[in-house]
N, C-alpha and C. Protein backbone atom coordinates (compact mmCIF):
# COMPACT_ATOMS: atom_id res chain seq x y z
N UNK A 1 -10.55 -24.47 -8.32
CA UNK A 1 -9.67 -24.94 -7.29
C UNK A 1 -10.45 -25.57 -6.14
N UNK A 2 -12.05 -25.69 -6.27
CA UNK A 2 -12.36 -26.13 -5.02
C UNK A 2 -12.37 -27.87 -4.93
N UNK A 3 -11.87 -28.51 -5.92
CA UNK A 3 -11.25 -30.14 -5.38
C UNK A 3 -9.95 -30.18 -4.99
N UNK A 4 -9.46 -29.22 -4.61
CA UNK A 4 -8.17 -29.36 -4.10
C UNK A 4 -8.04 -29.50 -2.56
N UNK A 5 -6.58 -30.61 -2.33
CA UNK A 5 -6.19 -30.50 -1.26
C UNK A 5 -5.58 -29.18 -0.64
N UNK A 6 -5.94 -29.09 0.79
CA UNK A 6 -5.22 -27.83 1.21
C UNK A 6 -3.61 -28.05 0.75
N UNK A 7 -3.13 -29.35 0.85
CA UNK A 7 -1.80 -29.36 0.30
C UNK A 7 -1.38 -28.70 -1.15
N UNK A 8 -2.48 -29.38 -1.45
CA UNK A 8 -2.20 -29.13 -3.18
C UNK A 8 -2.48 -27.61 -3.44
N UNK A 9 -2.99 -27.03 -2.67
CA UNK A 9 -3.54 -25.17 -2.32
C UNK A 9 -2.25 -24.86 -2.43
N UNK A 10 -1.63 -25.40 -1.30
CA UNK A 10 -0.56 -24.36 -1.04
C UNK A 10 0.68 -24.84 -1.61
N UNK A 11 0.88 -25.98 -2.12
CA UNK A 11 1.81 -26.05 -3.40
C UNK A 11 1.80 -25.25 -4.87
N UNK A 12 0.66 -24.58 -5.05
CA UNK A 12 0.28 -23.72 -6.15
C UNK A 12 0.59 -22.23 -5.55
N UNK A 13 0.21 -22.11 -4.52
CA UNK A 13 0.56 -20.83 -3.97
C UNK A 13 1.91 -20.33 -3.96
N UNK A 14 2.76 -21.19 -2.96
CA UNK A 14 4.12 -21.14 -2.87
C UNK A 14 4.87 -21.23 -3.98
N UNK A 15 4.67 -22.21 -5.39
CA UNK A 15 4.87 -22.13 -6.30
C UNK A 15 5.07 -20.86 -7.18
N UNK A 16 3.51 -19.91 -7.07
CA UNK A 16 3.20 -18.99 -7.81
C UNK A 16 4.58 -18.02 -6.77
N UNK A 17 4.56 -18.24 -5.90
CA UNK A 17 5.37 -16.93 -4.70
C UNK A 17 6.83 -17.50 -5.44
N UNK A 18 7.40 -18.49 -5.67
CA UNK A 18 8.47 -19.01 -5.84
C UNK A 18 8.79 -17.92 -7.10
N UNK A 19 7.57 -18.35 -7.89
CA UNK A 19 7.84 -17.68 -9.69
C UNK A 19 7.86 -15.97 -9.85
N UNK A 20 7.14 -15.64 -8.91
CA UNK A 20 7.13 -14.26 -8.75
C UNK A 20 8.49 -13.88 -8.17
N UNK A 21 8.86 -14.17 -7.03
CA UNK A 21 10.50 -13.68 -6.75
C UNK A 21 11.65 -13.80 -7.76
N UNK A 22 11.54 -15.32 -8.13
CA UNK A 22 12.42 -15.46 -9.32
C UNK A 22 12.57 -14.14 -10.42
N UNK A 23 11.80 -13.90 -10.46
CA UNK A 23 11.04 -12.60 -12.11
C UNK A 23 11.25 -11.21 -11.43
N UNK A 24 10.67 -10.77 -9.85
CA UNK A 24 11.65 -9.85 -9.32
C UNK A 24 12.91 -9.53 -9.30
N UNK A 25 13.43 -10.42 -8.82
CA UNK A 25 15.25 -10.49 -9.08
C UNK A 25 15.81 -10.90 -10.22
N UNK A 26 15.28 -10.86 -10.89
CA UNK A 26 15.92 -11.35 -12.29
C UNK A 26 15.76 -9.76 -13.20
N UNK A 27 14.61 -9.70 -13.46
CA UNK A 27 14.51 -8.51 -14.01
C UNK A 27 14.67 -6.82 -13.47
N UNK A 28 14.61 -7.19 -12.03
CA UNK A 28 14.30 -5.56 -11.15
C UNK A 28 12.83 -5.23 -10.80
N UNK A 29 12.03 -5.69 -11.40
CA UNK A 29 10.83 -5.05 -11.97
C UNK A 29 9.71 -5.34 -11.04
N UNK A 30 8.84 -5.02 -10.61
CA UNK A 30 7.68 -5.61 -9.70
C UNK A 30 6.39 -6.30 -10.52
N UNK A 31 6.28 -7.25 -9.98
CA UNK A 31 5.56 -7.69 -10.30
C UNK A 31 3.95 -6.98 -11.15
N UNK A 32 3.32 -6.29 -10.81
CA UNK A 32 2.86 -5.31 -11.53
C UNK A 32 3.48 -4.66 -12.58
N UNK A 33 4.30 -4.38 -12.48
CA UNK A 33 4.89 -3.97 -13.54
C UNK A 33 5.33 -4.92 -14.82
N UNK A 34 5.85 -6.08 -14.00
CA UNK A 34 5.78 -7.02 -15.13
C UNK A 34 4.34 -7.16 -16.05
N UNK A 35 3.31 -7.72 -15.55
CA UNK A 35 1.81 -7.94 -15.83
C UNK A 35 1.69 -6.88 -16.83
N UNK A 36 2.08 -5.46 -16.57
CA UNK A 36 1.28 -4.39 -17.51
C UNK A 36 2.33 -4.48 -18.26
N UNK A 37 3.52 -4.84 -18.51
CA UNK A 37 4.25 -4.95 -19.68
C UNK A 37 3.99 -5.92 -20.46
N UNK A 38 4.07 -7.21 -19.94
CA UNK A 38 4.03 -8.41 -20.74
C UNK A 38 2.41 -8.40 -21.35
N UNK A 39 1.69 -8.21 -20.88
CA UNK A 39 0.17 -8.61 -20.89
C UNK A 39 -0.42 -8.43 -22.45
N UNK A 40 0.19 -7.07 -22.90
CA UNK A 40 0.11 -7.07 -24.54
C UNK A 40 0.64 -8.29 -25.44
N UNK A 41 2.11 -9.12 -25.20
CA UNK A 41 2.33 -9.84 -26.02
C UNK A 41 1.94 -11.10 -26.05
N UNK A 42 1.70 -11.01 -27.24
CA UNK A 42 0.30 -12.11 -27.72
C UNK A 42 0.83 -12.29 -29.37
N UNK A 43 0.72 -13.53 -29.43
CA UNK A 43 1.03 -13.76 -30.83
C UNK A 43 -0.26 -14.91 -31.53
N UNK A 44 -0.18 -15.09 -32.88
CA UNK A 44 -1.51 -16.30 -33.56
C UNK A 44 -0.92 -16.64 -34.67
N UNK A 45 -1.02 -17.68 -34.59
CA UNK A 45 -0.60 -18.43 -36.12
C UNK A 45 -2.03 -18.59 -36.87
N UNK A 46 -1.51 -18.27 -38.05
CA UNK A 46 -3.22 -18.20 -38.59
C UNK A 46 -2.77 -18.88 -40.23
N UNK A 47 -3.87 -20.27 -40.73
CA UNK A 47 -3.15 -20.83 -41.94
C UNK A 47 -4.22 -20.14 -42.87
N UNK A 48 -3.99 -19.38 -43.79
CA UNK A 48 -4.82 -18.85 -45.10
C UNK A 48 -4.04 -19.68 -46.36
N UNK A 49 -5.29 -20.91 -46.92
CA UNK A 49 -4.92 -20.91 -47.84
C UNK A 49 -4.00 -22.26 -47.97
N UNK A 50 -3.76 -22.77 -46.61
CA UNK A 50 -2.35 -23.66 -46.56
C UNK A 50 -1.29 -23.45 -46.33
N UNK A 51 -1.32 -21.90 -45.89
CA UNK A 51 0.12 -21.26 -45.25
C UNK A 51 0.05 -20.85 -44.16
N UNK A 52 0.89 -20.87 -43.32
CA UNK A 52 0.56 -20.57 -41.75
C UNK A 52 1.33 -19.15 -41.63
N UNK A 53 0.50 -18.48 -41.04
CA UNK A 53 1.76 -16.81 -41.41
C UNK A 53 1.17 -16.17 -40.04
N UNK A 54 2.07 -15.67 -39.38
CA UNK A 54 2.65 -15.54 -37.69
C UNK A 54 1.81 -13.97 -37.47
N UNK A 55 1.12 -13.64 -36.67
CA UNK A 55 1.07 -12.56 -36.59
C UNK A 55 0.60 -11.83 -35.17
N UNK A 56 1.51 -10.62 -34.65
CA UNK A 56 2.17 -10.34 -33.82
C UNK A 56 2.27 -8.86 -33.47
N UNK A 57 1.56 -8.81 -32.25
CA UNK A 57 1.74 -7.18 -32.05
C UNK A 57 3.48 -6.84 -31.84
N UNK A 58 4.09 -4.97 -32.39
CA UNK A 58 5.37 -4.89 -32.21
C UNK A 58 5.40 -4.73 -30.85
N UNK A 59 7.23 -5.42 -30.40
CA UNK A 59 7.27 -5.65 -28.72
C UNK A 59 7.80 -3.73 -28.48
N UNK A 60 7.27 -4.04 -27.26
CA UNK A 60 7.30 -2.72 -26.91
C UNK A 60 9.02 -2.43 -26.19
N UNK A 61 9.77 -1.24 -25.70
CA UNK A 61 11.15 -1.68 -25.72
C UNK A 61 11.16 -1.92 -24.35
N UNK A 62 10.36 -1.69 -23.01
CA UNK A 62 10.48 -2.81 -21.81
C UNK A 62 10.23 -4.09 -21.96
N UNK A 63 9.79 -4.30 -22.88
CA UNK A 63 9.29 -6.18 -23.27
C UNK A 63 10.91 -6.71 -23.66
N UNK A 64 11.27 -5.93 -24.37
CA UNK A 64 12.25 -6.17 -24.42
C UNK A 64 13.27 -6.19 -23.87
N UNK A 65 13.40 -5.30 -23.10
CA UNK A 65 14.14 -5.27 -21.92
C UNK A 65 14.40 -6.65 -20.72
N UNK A 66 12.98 -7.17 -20.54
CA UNK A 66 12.51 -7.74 -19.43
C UNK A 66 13.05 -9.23 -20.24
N UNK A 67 12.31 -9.57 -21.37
CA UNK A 67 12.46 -11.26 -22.38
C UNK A 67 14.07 -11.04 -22.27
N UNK A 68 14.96 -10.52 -22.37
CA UNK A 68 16.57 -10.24 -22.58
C UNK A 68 17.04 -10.52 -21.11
N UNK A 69 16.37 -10.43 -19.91
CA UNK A 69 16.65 -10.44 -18.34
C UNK A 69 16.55 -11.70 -18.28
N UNK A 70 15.30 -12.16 -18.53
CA UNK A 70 14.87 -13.42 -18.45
C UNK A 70 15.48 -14.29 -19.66
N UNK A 71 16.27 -14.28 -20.35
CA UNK A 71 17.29 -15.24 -21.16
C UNK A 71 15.91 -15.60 -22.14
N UNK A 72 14.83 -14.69 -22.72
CA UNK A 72 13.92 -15.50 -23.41
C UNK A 72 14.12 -15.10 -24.92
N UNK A 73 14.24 -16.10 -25.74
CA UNK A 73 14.81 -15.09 -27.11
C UNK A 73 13.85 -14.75 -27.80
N UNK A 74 13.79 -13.22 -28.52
CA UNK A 74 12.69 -12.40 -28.79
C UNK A 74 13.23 -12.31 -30.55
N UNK A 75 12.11 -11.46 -31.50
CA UNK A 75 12.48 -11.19 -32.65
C UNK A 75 13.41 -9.80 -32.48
């Protein structure tokens, strides 16, 4: 970040503050709390062979909770 304008600083900032409230009030949840929930899900497409086959830690049931708040559609 150090070629940035102070403008352009604090358009990323306010931004990030924008996205964080949004995700507070949407879900309930604090921000921390979000981070240590979400932070596990992680997915990889991996091709063996010429087939691409998905693979995916299981969501935990606040992940689920939270992707269902946030309108995000889950398996």
């Amino acid at each position: 970040m150090k070629d940035l304008t102070p403008w352009q600083a604090l358009t990323i900032v306010f931004t990030a503050l924008a996205v964080a409230r949004f995700l507070q009030q949407t879900t309930g949840h604090s921000i921390q709390r979000l981070v240590r929930t979400l932070r596990p899900l992680q997915e990889i497409t991996v091709i063996i062979a010429g087939h691409s086959h998905l693979a995916a830690d299981p969501i935990h049931p606040d992940t689920t909770d939270i992707l269902t708040a946030l309108g995000v559609p889950h398996p």
